[in-house]
PDB file of N, CA and C in Angstrom:
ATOM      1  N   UNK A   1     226.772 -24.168-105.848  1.00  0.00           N
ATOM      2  CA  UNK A   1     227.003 -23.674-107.183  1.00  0.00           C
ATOM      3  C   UNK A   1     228.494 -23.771-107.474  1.00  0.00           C
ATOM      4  N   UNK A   2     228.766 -24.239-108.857  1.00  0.00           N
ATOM      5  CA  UNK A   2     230.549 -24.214-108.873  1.00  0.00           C
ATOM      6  C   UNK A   2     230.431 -23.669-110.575  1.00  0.00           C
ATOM      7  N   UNK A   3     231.825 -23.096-110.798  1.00  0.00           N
ATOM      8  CA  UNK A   3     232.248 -22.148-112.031  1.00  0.00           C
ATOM      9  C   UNK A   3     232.470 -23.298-112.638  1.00  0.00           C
ATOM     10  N   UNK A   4     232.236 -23.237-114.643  1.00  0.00           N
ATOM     11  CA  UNK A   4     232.674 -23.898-115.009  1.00  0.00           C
ATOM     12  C   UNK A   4     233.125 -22.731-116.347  1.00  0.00           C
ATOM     13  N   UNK A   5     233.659 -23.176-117.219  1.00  0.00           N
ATOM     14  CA  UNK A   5     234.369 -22.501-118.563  1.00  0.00           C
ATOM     15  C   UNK A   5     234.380 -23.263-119.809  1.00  0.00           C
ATOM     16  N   UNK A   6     233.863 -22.547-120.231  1.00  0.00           N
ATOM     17  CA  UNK A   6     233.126 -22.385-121.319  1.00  0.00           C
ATOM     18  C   UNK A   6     233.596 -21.172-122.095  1.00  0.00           C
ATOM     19  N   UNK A   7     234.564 -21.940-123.270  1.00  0.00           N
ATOM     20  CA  UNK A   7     234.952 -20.925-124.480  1.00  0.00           C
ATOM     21  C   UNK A   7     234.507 -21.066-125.801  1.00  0.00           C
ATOM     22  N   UNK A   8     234.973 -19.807-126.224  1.00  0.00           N
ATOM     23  CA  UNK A   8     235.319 -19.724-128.152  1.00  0.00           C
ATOM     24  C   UNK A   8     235.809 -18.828-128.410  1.00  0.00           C
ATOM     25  N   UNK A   9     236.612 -18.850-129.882  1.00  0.00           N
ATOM     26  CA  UNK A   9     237.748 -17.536-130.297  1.00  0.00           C
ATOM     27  C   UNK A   9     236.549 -16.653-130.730  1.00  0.00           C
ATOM     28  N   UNK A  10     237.179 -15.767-130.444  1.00  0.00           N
ATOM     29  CA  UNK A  10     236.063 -14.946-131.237  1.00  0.00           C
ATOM     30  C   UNK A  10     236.913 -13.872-132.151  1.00  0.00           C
ATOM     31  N   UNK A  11     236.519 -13.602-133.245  1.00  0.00           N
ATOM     32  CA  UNK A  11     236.916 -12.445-133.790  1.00  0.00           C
ATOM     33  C   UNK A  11     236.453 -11.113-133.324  1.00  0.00           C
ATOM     34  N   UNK A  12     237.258 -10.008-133.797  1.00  0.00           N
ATOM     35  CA  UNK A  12     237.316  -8.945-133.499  1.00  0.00           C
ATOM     36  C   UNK A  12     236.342  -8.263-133.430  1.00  0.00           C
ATOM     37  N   UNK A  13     235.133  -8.186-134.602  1.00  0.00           N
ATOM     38  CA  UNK A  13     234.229  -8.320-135.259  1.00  0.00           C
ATOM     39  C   UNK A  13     232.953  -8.481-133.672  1.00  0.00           C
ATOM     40  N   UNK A  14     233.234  -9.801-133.715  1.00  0.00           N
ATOM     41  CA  UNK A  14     232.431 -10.628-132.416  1.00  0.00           C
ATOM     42  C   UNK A  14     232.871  -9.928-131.185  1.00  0.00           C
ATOM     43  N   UNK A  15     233.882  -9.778-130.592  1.00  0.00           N
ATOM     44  CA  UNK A  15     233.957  -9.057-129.493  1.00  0.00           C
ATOM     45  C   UNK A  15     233.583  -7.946-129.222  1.00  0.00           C
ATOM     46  N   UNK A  16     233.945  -6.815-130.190  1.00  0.00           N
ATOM     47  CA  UNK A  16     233.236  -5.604-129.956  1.00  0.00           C
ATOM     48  C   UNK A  16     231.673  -5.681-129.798  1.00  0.00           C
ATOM     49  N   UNK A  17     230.447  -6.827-130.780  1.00  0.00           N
ATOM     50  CA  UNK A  17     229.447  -6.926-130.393  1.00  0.00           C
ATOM     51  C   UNK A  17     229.063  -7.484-129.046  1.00  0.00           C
ATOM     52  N   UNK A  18     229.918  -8.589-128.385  1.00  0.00           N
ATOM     53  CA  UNK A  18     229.922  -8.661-126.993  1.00  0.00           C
ATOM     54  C   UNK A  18     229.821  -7.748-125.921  1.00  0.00           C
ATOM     55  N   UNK A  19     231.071  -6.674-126.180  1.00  0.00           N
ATOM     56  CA  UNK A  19     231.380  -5.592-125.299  1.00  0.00           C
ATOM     57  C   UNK A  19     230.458  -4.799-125.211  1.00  0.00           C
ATOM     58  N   UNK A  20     229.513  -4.462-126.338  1.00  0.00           N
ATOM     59  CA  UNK A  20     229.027  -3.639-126.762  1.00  0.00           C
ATOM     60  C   UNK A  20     227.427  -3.834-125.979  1.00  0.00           C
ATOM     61  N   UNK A  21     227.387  -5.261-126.448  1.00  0.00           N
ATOM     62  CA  UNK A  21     226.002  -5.926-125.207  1.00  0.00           C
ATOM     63  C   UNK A  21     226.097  -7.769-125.097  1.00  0.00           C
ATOM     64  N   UNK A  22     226.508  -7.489-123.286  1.00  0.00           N
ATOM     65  CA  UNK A  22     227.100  -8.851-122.804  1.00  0.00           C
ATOM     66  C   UNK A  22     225.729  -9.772-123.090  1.00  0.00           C
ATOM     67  N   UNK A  23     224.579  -9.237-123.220  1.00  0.00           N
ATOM     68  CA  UNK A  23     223.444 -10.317-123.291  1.00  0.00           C
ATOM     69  C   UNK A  23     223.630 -11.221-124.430  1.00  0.00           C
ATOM     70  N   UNK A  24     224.629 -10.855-125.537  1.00  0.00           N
ATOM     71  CA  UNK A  24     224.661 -11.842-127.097  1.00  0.00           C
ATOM     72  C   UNK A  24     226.031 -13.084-126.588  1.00  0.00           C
ATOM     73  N   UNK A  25     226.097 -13.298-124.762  1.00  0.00           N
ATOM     74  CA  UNK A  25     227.430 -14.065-124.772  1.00  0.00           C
ATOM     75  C   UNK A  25     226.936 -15.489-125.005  1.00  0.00           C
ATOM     76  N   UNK A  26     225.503 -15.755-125.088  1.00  0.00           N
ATOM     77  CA  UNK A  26     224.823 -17.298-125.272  1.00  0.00           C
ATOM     78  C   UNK A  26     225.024 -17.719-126.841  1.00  0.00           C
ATOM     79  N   UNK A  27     224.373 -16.870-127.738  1.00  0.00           N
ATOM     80  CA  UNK A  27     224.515 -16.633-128.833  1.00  0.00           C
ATOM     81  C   UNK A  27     225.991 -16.592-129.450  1.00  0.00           C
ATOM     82  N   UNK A  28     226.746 -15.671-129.259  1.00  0.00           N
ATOM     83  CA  UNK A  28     228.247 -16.070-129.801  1.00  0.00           C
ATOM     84  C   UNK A  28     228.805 -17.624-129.412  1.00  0.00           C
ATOM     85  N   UNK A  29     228.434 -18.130-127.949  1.00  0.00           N
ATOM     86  CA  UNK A  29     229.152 -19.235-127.475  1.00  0.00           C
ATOM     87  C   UNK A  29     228.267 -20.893-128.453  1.00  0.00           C
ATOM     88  N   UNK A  30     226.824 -20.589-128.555  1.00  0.00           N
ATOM     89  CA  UNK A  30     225.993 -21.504-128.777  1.00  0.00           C
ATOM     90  C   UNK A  30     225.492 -21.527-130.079  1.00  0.00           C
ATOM     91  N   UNK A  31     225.351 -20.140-130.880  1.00  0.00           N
ATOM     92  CA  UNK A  31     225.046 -20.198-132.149  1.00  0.00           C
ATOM     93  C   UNK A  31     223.399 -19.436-131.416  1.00  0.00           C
ATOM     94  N   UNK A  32     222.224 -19.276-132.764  1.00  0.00           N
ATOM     95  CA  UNK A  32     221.063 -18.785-132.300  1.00  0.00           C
ATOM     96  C   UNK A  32     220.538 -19.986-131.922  1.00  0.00           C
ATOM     97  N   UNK A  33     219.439 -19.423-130.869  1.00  0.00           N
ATOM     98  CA  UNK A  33     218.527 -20.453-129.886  1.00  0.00           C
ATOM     99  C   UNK A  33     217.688 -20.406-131.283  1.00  0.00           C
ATOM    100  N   UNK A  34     217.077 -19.783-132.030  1.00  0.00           N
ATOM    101  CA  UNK A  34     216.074 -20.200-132.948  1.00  0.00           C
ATOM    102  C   UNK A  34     216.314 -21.504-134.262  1.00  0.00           C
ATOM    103  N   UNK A  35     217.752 -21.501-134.227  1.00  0.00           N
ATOM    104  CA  UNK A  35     218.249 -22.413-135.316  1.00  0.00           C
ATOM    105  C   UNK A  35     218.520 -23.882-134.909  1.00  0.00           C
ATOM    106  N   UNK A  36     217.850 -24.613-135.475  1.00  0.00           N
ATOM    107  CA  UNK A  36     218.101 -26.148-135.779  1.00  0.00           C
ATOM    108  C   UNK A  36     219.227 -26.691-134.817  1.00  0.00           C
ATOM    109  N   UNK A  37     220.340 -26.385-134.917  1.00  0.00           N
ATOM    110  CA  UNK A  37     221.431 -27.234-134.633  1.00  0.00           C
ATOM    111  C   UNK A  37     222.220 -26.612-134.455  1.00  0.00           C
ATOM    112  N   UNK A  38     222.558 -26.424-132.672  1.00  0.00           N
ATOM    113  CA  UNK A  38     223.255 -25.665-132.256  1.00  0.00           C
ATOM    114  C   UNK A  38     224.787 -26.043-132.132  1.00  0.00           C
ATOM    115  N   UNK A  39     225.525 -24.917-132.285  1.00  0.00           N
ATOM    116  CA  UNK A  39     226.779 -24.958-132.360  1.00  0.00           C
ATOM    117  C   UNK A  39     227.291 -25.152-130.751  1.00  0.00           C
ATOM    118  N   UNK A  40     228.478 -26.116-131.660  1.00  0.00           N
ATOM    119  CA  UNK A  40     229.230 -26.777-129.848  1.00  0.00           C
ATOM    120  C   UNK A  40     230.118 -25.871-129.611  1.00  0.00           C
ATOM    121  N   UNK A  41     230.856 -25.189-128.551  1.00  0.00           N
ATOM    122  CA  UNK A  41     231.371 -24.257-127.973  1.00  0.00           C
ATOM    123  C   UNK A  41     233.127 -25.288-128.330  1.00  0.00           C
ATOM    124  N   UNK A  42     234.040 -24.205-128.298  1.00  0.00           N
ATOM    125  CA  UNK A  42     235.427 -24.813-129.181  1.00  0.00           C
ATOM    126  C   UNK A  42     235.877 -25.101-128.190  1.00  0.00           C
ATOM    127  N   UNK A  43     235.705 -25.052-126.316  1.00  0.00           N
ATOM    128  CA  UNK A  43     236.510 -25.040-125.297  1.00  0.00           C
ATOM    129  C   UNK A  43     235.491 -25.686-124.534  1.00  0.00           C
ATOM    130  N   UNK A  44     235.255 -26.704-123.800  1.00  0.00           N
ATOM    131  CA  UNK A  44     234.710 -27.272-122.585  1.00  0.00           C
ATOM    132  C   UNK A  44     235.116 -27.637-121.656  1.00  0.00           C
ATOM    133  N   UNK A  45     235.762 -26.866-120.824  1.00  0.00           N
ATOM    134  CA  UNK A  45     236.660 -27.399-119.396  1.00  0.00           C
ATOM    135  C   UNK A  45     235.453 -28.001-118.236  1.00  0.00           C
ATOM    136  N   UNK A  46     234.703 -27.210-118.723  1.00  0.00           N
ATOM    137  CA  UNK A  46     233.617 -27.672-116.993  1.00  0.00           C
ATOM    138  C   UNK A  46     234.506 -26.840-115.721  1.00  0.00           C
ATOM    139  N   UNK A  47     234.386 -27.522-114.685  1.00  0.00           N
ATOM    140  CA  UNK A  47     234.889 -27.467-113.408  1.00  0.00           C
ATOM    141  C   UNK A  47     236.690 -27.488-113.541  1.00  0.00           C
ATOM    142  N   UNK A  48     237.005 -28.439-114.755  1.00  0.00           N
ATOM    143  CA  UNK A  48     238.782 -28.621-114.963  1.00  0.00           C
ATOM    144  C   UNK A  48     239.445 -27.271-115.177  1.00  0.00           C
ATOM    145  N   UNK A  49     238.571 -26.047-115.355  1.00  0.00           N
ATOM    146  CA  UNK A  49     239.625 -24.745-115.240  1.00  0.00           C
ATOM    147  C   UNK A  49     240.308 -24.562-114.067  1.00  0.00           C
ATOM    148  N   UNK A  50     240.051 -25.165-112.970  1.00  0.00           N
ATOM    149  CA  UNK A  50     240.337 -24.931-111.985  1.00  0.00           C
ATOM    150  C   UNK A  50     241.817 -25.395-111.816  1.00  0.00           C
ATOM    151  N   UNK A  51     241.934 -26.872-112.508  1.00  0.00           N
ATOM    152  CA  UNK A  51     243.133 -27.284-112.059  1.00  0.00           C
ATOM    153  C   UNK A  51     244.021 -26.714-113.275  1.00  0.00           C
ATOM    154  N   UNK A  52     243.725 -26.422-114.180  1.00  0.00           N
ATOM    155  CA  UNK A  52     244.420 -25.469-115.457  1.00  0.00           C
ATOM    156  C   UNK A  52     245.051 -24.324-115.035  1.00  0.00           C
ATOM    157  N   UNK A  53     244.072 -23.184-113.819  1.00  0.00           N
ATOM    158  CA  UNK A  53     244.656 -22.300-113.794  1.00  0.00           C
ATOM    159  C   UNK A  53     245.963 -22.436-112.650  1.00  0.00           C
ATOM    160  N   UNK A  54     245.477 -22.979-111.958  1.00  0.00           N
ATOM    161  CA  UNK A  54     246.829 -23.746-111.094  1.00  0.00           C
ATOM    162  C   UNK A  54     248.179 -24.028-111.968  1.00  0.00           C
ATOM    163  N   UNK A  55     248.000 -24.856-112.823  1.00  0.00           N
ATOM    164  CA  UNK A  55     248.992 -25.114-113.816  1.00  0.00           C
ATOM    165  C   UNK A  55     249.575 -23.744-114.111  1.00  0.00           C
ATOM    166  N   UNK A  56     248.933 -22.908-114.592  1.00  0.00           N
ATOM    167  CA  UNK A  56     249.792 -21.689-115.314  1.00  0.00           C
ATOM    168  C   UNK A  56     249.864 -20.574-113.914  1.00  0.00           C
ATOM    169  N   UNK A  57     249.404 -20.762-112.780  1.00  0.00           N
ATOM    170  CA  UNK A  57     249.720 -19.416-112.021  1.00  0.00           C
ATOM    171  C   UNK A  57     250.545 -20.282-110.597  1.00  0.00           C
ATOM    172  N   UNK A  58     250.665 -21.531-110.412  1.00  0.00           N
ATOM    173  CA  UNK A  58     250.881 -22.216-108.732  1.00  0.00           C
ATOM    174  C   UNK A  58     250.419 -21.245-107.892  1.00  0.00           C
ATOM    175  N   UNK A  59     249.299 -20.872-108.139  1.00  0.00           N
ATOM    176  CA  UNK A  59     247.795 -20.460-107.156  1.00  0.00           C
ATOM    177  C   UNK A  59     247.123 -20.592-107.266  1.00  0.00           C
ATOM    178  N   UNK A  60     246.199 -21.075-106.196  1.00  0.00           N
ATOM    179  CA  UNK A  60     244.764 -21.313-106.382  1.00  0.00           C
ATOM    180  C   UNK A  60     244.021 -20.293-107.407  1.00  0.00           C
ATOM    181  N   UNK A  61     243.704 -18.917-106.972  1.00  0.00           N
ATOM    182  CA  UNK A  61     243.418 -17.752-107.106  1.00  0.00           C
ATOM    183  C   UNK A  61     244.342 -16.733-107.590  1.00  0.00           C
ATOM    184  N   UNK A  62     245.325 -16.985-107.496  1.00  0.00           N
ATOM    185  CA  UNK A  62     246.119 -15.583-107.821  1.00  0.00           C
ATOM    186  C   UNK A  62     246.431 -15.734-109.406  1.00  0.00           C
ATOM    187  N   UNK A  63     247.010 -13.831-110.205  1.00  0.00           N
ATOM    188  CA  UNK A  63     246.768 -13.882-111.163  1.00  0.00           C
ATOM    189  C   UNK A  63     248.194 -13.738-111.772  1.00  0.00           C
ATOM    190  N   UNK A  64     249.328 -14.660-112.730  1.00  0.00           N
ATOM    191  CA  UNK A  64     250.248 -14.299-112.771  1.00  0.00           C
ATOM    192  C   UNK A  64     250.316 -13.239-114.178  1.00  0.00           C
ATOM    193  N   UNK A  65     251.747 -13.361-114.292  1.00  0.00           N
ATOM    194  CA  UNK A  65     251.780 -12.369-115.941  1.00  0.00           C
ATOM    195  C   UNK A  65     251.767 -13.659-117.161  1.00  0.00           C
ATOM    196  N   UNK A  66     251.327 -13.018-118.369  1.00  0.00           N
ATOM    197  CA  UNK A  66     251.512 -14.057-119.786  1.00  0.00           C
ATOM    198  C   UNK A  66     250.554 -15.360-119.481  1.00  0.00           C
ATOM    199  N   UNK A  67     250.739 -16.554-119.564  1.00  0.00           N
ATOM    200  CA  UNK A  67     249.480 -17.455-119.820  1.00  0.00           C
ATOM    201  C   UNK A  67     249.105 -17.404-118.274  1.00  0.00           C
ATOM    202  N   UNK A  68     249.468 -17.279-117.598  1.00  0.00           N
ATOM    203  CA  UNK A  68     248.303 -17.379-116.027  1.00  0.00           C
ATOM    204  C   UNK A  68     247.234 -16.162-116.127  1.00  0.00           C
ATOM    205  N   UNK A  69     246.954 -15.431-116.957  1.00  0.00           N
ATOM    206  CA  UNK A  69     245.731 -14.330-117.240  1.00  0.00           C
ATOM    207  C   UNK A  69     244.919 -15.090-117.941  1.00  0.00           C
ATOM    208  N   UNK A  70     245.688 -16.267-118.821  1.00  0.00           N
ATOM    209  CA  UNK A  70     244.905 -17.022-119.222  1.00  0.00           C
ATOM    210  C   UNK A  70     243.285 -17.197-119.091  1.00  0.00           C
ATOM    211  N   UNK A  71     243.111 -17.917-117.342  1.00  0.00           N
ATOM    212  CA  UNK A  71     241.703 -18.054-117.201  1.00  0.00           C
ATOM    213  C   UNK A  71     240.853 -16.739-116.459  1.00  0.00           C
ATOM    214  N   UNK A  72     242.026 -16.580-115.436  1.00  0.00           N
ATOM    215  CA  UNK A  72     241.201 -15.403-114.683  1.00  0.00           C
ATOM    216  C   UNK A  72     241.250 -13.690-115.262  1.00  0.00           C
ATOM    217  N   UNK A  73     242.126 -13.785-115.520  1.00  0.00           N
ATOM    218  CA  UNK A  73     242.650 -12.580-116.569  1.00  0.00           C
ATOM    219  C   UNK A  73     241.743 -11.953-117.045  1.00  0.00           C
ATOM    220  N   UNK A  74     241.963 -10.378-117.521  1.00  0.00           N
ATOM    221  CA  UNK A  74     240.942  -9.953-118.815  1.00  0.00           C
ATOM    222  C   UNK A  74     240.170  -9.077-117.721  1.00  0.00           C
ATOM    223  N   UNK A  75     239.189  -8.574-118.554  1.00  0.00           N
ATOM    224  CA  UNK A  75     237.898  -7.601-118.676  1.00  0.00           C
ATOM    225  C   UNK A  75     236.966  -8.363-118.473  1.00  0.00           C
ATOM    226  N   UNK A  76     235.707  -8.356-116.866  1.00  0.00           N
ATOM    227  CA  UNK A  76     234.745  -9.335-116.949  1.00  0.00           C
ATOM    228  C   UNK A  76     233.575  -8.427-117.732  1.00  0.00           C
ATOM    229  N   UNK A  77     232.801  -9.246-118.626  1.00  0.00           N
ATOM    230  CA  UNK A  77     232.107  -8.673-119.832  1.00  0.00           C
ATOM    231  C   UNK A  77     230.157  -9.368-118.869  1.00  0.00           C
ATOM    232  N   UNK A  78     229.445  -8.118-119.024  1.00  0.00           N
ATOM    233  CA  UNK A  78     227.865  -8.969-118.250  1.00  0.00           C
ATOM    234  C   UNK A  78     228.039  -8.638-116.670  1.00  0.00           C
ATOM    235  N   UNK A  79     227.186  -9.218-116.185  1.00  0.00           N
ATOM    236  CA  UNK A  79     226.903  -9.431-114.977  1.00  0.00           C
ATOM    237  C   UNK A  79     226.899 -10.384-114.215  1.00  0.00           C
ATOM    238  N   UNK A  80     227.738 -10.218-113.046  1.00  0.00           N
ATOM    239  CA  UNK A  80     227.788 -11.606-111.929  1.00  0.00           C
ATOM    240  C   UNK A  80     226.338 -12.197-111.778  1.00  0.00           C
ATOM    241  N   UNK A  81     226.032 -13.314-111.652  1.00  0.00           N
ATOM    242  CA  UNK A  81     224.807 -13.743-112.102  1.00  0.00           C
ATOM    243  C   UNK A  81     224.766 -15.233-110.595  1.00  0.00           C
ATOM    244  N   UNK A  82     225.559 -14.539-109.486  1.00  0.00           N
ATOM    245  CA  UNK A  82     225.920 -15.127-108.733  1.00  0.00           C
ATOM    246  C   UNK A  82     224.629 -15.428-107.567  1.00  0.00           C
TER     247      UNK A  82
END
């Protein structure tokens, strides 16, 4: 199994409904599963976050200050699904 990343901005609006219940993170990222023509996600790294977060932290893993929170950074929202 390998991580990949997968974004979108979300407004303020949108996040609090996230926070509020991590199950709508398909839906904010994809648009509704019931509708026609699903929306493409604004960020597609795949597997390339990896060498991104390197770029902003020169660590594999570790988390620096300002853009190295970038990827790993933050509040994890849901459940490890590992």
């Amino acid at each position: 199994m390998s991580m990949q990343l997968i974004g979108r901005r979300l407004s303020s609006a949108e996040a609090r409904v996230l926070l509020d219940d991590p199950t709508t993170v398909e839906t904010l990222l994809y648009g509704d599963p019931d509708d026609d023509e699903m929306v493409q996600p604004e960020l597609d790294l795949g597997k390339n976050w990896h060498a991104l977060h390197y770029i902003l932290n020169g660590s594999a893993w570790g988390i620096g200050e300002g853009a190295g929170a970038a990827i790993l950074g933050g509040v994890e929202v849901g459940e490890d699904n590992s």
